[in-house]
N, C-alpha and C. Protein backbone atom coordinates (compact mmCIF):
# COMPACT_ATOMS: atom_id res chain seq x y z
N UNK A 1 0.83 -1.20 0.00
CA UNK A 1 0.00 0.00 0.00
C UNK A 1 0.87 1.26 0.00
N UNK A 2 1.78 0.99 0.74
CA UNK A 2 2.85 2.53 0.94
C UNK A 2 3.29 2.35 -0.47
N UNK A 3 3.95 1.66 -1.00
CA UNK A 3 4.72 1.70 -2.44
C UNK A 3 3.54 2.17 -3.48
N UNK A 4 2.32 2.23 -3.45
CA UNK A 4 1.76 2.20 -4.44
C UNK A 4 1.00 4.22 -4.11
N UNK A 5 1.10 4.46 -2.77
CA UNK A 5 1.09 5.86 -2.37
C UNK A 5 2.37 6.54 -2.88
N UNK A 6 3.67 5.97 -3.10
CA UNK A 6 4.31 6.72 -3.02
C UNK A 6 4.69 6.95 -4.56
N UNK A 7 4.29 5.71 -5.77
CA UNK A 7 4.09 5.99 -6.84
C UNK A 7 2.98 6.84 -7.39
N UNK A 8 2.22 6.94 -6.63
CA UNK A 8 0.85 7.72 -7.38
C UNK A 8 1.51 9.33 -6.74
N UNK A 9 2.06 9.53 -6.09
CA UNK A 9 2.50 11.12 -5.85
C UNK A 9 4.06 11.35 -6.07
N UNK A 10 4.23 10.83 -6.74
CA UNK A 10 5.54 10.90 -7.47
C UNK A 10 5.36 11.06 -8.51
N UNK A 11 4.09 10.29 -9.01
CA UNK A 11 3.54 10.72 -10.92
C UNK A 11 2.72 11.91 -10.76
N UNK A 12 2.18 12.30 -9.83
CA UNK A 12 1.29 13.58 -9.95
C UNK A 12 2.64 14.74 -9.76
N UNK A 13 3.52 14.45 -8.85
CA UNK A 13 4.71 16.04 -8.78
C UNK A 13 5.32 16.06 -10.06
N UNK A 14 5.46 14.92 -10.64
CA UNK A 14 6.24 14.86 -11.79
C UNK A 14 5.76 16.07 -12.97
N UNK A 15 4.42 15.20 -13.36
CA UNK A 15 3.46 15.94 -14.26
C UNK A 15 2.63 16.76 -14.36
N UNK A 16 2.78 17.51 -12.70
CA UNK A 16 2.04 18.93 -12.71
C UNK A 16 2.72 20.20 -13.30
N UNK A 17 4.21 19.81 -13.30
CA UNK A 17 5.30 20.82 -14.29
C UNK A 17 4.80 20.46 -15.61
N UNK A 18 4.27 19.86 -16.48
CA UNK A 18 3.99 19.98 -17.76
C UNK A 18 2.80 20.62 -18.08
N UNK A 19 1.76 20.84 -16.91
CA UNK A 19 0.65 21.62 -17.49
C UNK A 19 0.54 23.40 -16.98
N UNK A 20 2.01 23.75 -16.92
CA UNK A 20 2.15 25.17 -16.05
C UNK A 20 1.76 26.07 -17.21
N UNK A 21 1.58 26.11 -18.00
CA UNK A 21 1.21 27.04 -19.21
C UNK A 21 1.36 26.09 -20.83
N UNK A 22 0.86 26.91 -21.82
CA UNK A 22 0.69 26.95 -23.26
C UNK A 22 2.22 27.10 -23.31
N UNK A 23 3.25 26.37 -24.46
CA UNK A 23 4.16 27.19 -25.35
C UNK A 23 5.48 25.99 -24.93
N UNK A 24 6.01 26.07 -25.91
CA UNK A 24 7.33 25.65 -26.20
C UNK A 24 8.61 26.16 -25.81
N UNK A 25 9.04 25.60 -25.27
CA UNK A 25 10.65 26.47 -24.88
C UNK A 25 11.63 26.09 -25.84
N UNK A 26 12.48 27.09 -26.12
CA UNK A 26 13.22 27.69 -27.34
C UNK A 26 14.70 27.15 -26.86
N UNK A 27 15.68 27.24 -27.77
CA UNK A 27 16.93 26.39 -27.50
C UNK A 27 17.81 27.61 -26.04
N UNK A 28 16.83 28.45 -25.72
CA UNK A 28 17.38 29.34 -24.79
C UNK A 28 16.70 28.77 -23.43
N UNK A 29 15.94 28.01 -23.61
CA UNK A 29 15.30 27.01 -22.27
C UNK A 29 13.69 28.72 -21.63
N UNK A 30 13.54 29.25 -22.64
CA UNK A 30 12.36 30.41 -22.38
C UNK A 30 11.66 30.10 -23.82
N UNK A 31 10.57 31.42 -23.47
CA UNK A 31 9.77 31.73 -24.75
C UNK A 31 9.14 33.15 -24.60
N UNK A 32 8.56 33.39 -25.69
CA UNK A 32 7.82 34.74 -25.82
C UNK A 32 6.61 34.27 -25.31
N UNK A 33 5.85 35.01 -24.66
CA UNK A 33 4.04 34.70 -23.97
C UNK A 33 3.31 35.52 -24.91
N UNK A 34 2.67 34.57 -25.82
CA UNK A 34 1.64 35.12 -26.79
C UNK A 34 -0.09 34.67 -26.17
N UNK A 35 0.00 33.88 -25.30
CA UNK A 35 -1.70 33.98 -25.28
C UNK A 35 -1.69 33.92 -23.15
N UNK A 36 -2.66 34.41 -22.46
CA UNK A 36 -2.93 34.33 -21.42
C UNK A 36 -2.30 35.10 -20.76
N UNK A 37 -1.10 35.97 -21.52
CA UNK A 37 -0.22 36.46 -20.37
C UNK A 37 -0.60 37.03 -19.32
N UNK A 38 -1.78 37.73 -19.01
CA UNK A 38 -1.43 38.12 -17.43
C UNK A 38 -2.30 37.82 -16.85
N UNK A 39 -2.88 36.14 -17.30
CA UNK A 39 -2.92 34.94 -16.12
C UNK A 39 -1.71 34.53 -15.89
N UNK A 40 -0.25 35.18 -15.91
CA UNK A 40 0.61 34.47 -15.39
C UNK A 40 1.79 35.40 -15.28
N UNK A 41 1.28 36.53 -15.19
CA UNK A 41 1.65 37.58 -14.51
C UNK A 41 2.73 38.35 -15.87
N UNK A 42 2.54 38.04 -16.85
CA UNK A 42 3.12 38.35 -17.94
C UNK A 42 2.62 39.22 -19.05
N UNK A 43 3.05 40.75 -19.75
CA UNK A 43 2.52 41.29 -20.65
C UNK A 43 2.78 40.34 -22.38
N UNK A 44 2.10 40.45 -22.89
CA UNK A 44 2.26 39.92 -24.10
C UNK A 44 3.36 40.10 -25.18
N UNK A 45 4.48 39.50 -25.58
CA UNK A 45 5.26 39.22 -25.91
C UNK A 45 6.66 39.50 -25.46
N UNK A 46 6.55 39.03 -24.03
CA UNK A 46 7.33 39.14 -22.94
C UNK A 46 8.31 38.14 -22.85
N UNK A 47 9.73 38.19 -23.16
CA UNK A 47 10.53 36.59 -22.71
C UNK A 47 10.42 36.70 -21.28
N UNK A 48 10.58 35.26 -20.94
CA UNK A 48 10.17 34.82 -19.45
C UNK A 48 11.39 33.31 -19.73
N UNK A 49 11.96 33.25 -18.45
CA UNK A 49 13.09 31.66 -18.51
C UNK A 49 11.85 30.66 -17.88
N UNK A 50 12.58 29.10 -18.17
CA UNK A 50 12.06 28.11 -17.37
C UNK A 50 13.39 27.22 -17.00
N UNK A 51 14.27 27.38 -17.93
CA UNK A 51 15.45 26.26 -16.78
C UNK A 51 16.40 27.57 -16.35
N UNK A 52 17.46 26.89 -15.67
CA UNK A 52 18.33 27.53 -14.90
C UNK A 52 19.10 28.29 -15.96
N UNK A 53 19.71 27.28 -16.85
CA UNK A 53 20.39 28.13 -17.98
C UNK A 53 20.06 29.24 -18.26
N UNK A 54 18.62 29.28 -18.23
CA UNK A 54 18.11 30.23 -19.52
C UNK A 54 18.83 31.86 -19.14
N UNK A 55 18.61 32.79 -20.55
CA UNK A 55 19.12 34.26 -20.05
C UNK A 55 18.46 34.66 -20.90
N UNK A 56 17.83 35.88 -20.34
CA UNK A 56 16.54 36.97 -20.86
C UNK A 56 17.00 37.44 -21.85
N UNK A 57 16.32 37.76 -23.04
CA UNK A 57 17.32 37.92 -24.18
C UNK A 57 16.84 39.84 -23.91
C-alpha cells in the first residue's frame, strides 16, 4: 500500500510541471508569452526563462 502511495505522488509532482502554461521552450530554455499572459503575470510578448540556464534575451 505505501509503495503504491508513493508511486501515485511521485507521478502527480512529476506531471504537474507539464501543465504550467501553453508554449514551447526555445533552445534558450524560455519563450515569448503570446496567449494568457497576465494569467501568469506576464505582458504579451514578454521573454520569461524556465530552466536555470536560460538568459533573458
Amino acid at each position: 500500500m505505501k509503495k503504491i502511495l508513493i508511486i501515485t505522488v511521485s507521478s502527480l509532482i512529476i506531471t504537474s510541471g507539464a501543465f504550467a502554461h501553453p508554449g514551447g521552450l526555445d533552445q534558450n530554455g524560455g519563450h515569448y508569452c503570446r496567449t494568457k499572459c497576465a494569467k501568469y503575470g506576464l505582458k504579451t510578448g514578454q521573454y520569461h526563462c524556465h530552466r536555470s540556464y536560460c538568459k533573458l534575451k
